[in-house]
PDB file of N, CA and C in Angstrom:
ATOM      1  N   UNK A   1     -10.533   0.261  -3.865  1.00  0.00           N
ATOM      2  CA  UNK A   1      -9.919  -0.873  -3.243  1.00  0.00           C
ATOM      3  C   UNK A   1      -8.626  -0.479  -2.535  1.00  0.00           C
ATOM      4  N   UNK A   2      -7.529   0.154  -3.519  1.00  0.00           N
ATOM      5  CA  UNK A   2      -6.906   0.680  -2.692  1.00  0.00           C
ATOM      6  C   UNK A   2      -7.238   1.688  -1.330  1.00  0.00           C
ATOM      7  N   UNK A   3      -8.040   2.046  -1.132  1.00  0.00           N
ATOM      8  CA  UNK A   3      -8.130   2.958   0.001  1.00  0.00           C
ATOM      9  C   UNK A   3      -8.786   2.111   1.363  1.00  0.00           C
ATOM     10  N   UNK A   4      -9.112   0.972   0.777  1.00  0.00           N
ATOM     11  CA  UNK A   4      -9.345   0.075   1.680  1.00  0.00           C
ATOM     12  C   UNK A   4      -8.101  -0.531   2.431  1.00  0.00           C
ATOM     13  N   UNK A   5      -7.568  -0.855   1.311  1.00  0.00           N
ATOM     14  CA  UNK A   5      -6.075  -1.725   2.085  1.00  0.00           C
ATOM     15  C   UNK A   5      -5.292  -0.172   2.851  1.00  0.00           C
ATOM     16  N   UNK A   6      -5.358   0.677   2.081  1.00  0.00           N
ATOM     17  CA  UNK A   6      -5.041   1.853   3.065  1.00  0.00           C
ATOM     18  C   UNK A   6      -5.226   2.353   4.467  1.00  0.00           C
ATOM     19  N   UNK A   7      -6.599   1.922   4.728  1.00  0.00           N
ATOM     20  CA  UNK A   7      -7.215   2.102   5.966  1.00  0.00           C
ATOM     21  C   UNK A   7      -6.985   0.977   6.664  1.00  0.00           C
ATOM     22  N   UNK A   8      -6.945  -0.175   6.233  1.00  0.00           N
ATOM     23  CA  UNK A   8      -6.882  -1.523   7.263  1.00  0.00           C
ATOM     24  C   UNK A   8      -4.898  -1.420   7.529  1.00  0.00           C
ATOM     25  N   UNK A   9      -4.319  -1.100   6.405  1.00  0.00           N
ATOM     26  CA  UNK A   9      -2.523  -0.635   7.506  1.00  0.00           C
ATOM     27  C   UNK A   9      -2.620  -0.209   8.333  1.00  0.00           C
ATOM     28  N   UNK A  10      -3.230   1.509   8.268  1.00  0.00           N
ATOM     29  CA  UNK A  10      -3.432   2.007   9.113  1.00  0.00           C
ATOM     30  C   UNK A  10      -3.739   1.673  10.425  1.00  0.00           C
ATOM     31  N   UNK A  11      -5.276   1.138  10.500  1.00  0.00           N
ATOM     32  CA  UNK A  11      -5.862   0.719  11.591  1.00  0.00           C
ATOM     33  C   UNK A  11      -4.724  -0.726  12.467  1.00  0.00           C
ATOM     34  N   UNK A  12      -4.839  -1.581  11.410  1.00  0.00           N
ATOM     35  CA  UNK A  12      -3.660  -2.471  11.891  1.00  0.00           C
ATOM     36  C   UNK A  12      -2.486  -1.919  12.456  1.00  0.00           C
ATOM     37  N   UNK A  13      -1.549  -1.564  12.256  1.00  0.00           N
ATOM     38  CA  UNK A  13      -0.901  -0.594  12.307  1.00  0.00           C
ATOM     39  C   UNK A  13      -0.347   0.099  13.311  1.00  0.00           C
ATOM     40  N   UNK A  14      -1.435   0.865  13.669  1.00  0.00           N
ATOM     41  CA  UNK A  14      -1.894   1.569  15.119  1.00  0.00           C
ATOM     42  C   UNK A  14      -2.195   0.529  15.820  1.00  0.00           C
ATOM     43  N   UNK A  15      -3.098  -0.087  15.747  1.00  0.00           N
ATOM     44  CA  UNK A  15      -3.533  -1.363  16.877  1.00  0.00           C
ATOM     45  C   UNK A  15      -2.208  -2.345  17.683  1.00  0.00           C
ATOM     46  N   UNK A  16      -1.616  -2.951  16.539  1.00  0.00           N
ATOM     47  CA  UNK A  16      -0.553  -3.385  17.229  1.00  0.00           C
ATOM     48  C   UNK A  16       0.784  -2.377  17.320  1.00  0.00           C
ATOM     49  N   UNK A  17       0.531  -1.429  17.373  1.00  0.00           N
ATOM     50  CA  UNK A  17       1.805  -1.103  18.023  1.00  0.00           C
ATOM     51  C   UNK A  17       1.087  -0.528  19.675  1.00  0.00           C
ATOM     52  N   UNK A  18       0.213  -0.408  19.745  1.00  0.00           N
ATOM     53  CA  UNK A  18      -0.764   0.593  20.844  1.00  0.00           C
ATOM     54  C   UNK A  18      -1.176  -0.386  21.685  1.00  0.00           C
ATOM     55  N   UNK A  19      -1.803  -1.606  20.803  1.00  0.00           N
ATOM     56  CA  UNK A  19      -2.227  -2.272  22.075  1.00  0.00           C
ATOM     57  C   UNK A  19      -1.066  -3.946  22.437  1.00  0.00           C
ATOM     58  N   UNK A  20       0.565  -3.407  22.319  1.00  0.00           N
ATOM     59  CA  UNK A  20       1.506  -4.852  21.993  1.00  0.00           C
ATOM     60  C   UNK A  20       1.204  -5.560  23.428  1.00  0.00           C
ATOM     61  N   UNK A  21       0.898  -5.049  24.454  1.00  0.00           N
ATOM     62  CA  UNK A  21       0.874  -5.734  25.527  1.00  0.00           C
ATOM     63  C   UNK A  21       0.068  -6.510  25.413  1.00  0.00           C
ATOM     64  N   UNK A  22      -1.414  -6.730  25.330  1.00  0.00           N
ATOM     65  CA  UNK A  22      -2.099  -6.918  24.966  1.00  0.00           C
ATOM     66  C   UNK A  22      -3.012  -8.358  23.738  1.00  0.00           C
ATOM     67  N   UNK A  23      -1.680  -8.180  22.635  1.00  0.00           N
ATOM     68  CA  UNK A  23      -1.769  -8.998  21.622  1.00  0.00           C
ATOM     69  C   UNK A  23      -0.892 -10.473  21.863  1.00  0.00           C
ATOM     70  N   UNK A  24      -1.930 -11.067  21.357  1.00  0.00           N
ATOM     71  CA  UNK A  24      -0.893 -12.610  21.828  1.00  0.00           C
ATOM     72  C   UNK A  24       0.577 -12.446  20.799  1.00  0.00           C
ATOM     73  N   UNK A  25       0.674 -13.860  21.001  1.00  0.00           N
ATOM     74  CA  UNK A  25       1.959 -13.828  20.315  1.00  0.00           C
ATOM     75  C   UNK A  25       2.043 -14.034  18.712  1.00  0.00           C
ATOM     76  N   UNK A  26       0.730 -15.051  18.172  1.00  0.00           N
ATOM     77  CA  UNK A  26       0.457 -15.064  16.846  1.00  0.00           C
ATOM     78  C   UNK A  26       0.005 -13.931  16.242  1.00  0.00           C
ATOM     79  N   UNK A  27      -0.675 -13.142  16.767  1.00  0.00           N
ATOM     80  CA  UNK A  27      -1.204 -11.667  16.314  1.00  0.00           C
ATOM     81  C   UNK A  27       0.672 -11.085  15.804  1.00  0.00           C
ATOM     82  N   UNK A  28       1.592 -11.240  16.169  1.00  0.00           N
ATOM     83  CA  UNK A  28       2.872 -10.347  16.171  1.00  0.00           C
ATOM     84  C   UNK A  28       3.307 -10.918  14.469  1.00  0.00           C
ATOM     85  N   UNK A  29       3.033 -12.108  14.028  1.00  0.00           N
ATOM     86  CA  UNK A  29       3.014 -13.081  13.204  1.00  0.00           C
ATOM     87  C   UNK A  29       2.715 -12.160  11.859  1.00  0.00           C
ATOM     88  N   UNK A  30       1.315 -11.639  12.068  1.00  0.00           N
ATOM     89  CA  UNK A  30       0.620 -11.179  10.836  1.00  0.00           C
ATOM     90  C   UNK A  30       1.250  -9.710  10.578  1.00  0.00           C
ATOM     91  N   UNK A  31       1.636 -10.071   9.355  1.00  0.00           N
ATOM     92  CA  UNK A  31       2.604  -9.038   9.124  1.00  0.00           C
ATOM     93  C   UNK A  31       1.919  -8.113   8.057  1.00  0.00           C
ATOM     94  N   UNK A  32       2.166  -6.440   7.843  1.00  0.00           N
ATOM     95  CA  UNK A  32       1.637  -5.703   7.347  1.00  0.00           C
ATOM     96  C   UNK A  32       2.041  -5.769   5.685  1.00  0.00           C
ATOM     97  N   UNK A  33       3.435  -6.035   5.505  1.00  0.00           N
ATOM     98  CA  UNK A  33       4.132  -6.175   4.610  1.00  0.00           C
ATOM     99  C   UNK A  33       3.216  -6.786   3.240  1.00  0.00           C
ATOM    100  N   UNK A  34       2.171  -8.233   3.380  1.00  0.00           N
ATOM    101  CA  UNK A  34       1.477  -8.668   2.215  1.00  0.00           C
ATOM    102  C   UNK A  34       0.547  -7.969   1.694  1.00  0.00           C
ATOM    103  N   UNK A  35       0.053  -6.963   2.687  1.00  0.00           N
ATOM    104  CA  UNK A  35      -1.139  -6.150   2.274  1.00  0.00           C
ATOM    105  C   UNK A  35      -0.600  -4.740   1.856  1.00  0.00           C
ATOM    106  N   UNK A  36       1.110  -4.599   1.457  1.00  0.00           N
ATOM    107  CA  UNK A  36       1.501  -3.446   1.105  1.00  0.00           C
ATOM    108  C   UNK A  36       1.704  -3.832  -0.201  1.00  0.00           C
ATOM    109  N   UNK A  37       2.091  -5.277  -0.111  1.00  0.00           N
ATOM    110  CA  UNK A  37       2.243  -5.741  -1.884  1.00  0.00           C
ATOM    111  C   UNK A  37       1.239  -5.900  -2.908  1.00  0.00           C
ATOM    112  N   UNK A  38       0.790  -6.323  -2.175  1.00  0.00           N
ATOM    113  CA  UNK A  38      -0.845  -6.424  -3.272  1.00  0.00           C
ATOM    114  C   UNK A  38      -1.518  -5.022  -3.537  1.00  0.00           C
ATOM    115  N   UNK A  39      -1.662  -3.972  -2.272  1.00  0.00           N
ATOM    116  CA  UNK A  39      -1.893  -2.451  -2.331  1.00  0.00           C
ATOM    117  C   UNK A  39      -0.742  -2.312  -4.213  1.00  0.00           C
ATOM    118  N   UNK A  40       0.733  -2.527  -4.225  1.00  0.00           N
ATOM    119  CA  UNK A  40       1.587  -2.058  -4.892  1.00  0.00           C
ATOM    120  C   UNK A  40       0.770  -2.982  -6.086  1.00  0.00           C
ATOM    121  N   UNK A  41       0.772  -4.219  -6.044  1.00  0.00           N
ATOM    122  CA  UNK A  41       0.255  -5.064  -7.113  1.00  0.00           C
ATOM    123  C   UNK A  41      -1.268  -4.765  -8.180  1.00  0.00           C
ATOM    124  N   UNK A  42      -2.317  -4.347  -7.090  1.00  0.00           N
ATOM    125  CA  UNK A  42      -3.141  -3.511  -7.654  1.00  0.00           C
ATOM    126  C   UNK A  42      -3.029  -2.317  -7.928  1.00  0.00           C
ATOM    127  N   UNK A  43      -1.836  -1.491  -7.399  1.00  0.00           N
ATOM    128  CA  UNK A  43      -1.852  -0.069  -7.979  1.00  0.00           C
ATOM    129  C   UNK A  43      -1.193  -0.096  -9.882  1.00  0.00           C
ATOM    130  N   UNK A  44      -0.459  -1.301  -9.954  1.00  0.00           N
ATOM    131  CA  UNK A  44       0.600  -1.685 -11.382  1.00  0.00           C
ATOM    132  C   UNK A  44      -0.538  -1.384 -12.550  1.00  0.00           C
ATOM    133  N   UNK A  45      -1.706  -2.589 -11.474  1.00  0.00           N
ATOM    134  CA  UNK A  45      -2.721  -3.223 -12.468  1.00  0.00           C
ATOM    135  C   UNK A  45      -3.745  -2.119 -12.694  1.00  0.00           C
ATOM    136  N   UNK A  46      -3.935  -1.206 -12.189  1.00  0.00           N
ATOM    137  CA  UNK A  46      -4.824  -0.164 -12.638  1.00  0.00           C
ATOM    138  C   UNK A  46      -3.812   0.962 -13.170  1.00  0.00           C
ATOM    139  N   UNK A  47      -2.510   1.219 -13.051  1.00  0.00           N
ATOM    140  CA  UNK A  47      -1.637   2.241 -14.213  1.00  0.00           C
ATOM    141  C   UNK A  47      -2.107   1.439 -15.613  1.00  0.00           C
ATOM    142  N   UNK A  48      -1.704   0.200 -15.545  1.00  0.00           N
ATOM    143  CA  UNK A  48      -1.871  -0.643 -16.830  1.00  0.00           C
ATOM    144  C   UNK A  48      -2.827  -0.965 -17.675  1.00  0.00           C
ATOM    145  N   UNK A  49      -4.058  -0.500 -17.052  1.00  0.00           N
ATOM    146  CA  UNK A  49      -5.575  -0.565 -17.736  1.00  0.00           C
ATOM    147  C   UNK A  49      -6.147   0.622 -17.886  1.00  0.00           C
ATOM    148  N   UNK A  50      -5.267   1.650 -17.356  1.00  0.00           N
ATOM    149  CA  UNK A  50      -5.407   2.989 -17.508  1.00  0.00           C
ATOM    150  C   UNK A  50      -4.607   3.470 -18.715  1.00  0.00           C
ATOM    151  N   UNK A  51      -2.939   3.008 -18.570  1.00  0.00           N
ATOM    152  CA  UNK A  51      -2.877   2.990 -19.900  1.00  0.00           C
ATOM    153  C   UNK A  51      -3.422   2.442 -21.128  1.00  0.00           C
ATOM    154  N   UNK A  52      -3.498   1.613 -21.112  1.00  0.00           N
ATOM    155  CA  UNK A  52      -4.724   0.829 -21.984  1.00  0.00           C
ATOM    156  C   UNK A  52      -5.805   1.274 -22.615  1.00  0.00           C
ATOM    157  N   UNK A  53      -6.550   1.903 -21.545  1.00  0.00           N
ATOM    158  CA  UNK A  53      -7.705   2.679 -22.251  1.00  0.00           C
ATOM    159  C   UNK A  53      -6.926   4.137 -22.931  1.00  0.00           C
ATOM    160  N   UNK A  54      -6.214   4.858 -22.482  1.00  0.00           N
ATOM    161  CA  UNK A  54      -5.715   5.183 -23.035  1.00  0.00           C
ATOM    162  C   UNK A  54      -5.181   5.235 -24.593  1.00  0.00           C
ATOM    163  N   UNK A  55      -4.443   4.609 -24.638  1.00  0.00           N
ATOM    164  CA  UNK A  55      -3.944   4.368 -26.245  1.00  0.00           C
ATOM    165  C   UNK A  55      -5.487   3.486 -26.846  1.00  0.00           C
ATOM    166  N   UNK A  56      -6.178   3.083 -26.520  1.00  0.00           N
ATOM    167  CA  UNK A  56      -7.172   3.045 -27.484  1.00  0.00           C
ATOM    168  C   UNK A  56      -8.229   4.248 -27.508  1.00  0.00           C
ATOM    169  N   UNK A  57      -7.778   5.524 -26.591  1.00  0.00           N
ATOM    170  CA  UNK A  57      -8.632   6.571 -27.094  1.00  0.00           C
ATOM    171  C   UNK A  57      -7.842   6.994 -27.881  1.00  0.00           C
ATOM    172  N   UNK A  58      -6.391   7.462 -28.014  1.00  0.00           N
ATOM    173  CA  UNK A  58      -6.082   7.588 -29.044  1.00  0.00           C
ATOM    174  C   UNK A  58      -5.700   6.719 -30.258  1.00  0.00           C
ATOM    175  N   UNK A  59      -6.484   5.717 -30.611  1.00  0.00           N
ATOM    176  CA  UNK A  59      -6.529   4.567 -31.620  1.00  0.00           C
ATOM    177  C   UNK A  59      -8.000   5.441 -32.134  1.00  0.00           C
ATOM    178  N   UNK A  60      -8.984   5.107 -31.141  1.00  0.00           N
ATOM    179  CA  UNK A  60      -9.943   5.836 -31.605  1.00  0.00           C
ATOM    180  C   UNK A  60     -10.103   7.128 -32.393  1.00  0.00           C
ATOM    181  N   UNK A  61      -9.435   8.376 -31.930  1.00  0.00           N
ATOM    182  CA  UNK A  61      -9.672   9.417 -31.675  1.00  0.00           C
ATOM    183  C   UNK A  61      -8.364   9.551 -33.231  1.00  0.00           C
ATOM    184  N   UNK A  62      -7.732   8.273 -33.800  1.00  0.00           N
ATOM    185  CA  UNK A  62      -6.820   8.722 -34.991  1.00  0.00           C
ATOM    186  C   UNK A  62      -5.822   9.968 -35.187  1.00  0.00           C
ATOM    187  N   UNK A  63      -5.516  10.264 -34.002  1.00  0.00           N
ATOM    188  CA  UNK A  63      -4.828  11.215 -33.685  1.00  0.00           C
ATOM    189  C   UNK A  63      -3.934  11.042 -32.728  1.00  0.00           C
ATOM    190  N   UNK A  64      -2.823  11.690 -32.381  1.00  0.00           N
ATOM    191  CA  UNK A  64      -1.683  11.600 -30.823  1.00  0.00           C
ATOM    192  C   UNK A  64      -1.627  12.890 -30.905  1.00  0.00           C
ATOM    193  N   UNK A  65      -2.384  13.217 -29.800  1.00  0.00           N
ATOM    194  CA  UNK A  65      -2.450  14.904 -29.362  1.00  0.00           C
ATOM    195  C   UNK A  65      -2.130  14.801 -27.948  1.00  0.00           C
ATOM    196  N   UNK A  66      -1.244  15.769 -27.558  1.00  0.00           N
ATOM    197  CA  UNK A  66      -0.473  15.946 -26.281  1.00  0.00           C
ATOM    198  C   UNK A  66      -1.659  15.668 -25.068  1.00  0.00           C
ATOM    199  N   UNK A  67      -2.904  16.061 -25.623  1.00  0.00           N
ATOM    200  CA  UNK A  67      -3.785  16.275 -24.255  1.00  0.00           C
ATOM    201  C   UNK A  67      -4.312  15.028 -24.181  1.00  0.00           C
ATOM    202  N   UNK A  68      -4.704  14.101 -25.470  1.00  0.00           N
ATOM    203  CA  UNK A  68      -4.947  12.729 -24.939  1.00  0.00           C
ATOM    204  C   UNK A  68      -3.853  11.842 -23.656  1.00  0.00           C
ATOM    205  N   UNK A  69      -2.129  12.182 -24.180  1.00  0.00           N
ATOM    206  CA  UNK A  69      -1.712  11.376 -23.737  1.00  0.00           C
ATOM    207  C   UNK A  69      -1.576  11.526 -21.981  1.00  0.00           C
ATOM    208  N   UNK A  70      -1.009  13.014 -21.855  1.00  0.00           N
ATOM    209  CA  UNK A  70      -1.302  13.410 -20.713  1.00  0.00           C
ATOM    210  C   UNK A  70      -2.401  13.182 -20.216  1.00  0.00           C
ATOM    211  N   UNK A  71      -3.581  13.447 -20.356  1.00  0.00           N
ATOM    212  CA  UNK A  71      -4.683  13.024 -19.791  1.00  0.00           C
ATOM    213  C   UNK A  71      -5.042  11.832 -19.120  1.00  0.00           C
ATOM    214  N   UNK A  72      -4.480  11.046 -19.730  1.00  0.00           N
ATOM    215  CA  UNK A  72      -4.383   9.344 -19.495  1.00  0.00           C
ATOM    216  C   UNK A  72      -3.038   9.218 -18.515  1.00  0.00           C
ATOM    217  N   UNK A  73      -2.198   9.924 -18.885  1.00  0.00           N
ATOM    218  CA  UNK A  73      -0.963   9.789 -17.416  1.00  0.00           C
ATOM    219  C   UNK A  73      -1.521  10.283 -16.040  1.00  0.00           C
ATOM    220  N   UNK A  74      -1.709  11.545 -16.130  1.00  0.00           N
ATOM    221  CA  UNK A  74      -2.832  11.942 -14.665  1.00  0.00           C
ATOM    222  C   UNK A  74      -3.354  11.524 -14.218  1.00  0.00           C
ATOM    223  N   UNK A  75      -4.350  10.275 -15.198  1.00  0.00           N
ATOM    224  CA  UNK A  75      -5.529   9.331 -14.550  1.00  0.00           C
ATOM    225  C   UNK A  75      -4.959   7.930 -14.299  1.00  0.00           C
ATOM    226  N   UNK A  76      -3.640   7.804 -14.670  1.00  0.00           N
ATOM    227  CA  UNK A  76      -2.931   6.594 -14.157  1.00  0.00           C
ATOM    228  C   UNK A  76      -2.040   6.405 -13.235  1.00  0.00           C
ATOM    229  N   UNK A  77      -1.019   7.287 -12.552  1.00  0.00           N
ATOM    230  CA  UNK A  77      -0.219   7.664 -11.277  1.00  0.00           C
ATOM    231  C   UNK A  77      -0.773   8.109 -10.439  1.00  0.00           C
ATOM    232  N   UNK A  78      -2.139   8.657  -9.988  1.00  0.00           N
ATOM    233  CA  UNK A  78      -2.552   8.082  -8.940  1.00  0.00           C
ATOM    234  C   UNK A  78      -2.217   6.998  -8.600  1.00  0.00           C
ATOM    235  N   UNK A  79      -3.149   5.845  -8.842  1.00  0.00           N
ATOM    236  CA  UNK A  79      -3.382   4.206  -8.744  1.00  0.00           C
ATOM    237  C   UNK A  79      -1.574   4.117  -8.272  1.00  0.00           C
ATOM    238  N   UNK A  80      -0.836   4.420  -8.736  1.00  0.00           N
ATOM    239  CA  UNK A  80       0.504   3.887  -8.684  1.00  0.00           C
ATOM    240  C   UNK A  80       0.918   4.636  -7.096  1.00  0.00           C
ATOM    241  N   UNK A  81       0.681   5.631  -6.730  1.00  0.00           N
ATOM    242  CA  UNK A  81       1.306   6.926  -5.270  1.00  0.00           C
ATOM    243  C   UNK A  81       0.533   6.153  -4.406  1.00  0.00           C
ATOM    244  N   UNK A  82      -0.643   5.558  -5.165  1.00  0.00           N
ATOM    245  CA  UNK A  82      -1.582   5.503  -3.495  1.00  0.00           C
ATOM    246  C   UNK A  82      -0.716   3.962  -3.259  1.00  0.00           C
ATOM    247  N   UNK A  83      -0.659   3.066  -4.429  1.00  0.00           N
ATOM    248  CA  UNK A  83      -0.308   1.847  -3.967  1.00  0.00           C
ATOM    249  C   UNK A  83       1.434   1.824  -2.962  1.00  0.00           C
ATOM    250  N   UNK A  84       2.536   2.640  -3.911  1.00  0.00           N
ATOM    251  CA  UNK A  84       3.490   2.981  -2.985  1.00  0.00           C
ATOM    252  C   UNK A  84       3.564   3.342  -1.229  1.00  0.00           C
ATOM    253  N   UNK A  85       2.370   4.439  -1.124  1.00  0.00           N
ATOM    254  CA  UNK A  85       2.479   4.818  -0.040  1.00  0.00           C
ATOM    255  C   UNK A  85       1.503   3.999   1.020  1.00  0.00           C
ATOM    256  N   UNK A  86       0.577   2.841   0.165  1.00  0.00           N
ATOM    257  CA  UNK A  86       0.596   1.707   1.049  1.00  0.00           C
ATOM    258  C   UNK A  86       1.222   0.741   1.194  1.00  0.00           C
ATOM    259  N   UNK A  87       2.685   0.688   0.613  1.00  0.00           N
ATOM    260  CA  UNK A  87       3.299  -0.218   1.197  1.00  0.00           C
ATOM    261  C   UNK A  87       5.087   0.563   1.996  1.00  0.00           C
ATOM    262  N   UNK A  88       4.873   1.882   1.579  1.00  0.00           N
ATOM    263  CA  UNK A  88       5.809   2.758   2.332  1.00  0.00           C
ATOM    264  C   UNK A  88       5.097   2.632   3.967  1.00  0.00           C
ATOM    265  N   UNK A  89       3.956   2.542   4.350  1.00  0.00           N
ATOM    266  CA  UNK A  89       3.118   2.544   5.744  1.00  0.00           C
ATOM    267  C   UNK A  89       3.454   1.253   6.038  1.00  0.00           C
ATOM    268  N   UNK A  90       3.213  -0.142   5.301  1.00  0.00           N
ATOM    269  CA  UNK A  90       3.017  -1.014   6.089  1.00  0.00           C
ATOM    270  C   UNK A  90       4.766  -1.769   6.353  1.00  0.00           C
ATOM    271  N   UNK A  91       5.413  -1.426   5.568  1.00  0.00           N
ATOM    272  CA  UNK A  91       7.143  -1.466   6.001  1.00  0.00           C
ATOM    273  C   UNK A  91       7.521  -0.844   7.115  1.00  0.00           C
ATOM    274  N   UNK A  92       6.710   0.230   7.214  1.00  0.00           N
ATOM    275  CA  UNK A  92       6.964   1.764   8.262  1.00  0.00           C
ATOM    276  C   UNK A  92       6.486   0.575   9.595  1.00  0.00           C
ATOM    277  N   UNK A  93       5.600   0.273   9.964  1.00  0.00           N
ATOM    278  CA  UNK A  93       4.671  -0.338  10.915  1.00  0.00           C
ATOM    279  C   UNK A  93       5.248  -1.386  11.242  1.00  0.00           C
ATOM    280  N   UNK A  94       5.822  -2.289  10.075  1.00  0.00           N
ATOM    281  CA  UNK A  94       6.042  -3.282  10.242  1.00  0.00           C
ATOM    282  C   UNK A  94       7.808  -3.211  11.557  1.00  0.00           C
ATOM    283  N   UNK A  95       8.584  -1.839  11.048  1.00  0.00           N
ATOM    284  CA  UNK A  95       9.752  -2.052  11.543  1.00  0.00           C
ATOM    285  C   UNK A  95       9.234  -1.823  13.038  1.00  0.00           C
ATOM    286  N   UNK A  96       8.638  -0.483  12.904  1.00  0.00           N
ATOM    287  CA  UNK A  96       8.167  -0.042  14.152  1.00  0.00           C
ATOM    288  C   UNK A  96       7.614  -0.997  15.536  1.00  0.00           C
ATOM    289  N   UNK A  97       6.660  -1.817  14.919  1.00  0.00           N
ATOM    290  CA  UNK A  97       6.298  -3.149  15.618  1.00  0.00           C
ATOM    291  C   UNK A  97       7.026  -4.180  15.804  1.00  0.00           C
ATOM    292  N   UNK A  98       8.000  -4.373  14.830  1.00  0.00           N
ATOM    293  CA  UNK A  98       8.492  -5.465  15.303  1.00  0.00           C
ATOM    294  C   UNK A  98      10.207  -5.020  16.483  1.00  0.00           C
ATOM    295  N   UNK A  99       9.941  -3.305  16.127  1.00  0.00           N
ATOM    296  CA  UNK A  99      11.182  -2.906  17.285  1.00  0.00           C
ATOM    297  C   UNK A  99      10.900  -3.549  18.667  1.00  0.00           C
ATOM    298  N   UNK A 100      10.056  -3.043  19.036  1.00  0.00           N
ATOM    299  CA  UNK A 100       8.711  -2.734  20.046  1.00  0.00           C
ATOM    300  C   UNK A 100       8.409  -4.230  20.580  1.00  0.00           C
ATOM    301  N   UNK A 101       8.119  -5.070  19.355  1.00  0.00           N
ATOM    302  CA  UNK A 101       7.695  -6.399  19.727  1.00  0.00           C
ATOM    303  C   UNK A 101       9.238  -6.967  20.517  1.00  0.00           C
ATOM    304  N   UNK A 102      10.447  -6.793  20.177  1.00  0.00           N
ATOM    305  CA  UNK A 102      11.626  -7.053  20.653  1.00  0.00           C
ATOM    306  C   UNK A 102      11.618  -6.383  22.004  1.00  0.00           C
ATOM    307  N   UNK A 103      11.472  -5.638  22.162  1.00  0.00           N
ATOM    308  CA  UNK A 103      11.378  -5.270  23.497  1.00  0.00           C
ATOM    309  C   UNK A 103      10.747  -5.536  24.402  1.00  0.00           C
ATOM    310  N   UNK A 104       9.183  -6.137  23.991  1.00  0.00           N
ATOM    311  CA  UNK A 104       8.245  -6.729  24.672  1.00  0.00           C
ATOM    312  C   UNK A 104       8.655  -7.712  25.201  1.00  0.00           C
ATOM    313  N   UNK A 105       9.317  -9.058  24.244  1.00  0.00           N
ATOM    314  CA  UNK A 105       9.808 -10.085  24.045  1.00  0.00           C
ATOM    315  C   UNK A 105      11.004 -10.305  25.797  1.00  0.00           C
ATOM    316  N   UNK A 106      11.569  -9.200  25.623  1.00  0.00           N
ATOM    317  CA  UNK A 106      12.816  -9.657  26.653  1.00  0.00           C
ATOM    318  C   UNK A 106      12.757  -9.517  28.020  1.00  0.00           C
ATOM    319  N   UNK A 107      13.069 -10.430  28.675  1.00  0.00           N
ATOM    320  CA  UNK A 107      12.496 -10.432  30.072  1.00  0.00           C
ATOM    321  C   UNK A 107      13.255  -9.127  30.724  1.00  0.00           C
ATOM    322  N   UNK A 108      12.753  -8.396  31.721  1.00  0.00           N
ATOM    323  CA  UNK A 108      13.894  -7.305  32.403  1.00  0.00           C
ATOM    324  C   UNK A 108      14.956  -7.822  33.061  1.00  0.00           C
ATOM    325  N   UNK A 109      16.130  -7.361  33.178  1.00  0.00           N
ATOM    326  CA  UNK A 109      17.296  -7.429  33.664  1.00  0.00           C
ATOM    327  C   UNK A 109      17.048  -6.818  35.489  1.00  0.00           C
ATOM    328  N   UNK A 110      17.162  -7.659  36.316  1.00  0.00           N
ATOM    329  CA  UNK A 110      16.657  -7.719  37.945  1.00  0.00           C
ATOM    330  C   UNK A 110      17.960  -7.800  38.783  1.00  0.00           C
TER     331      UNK A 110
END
């Protein structure tokens, strides 16, 4: 899921900054920013069920051995880098576009 919202910043992203002439004025509206939070919001929610399973393998497993716990950290910060760096992109895009959109915006000086 995350790599979905990853690809649609992206593509978004690129689109309006590439094609600003182009895009009406409500298109300038939709902002990248909600789909960086929820990217961040689902990355929380899969550290958190990752930890989760986690400590019940070691509930299971009646033991706390270094390699359970680590094991379960490795498989949980992913979910957390990918969600950051989709919303490090869509802040990125968002300034970028809306520089751009300001400039679009102002009539030339004649």
């Amino acid at each position: 899921m995350l790599y979905i919202l990853l690809a649609y910043i992206l593509v978004m992203g690129f689109y309006q900054h590439y094609r600003m002439e182009k895009i009406r004025v409500y298109l300038f509206r939709k902002s990248l920013i909600p789909v960086g939070l929820i990217a961040v919001c689902l990355a929380l929610w899969g550290v958190v069920s990752q930890i989760n399973q986690t400590f019940e393998a070691i509930q299971a497993a009646n033991d706390i051995s270094p390699s359970l716990v680590a094991g379960g950290i490795t498989q949980a910060y992913p979910h957390l880098s990918l969600g950051l760096l989709c919303l490090i992109l869509s802040l990125t895009f968002y300034y970028f576009n809306s520089k751009k959109r300001k400039e679009a915006m102002t009539p030339p000086l004649t």
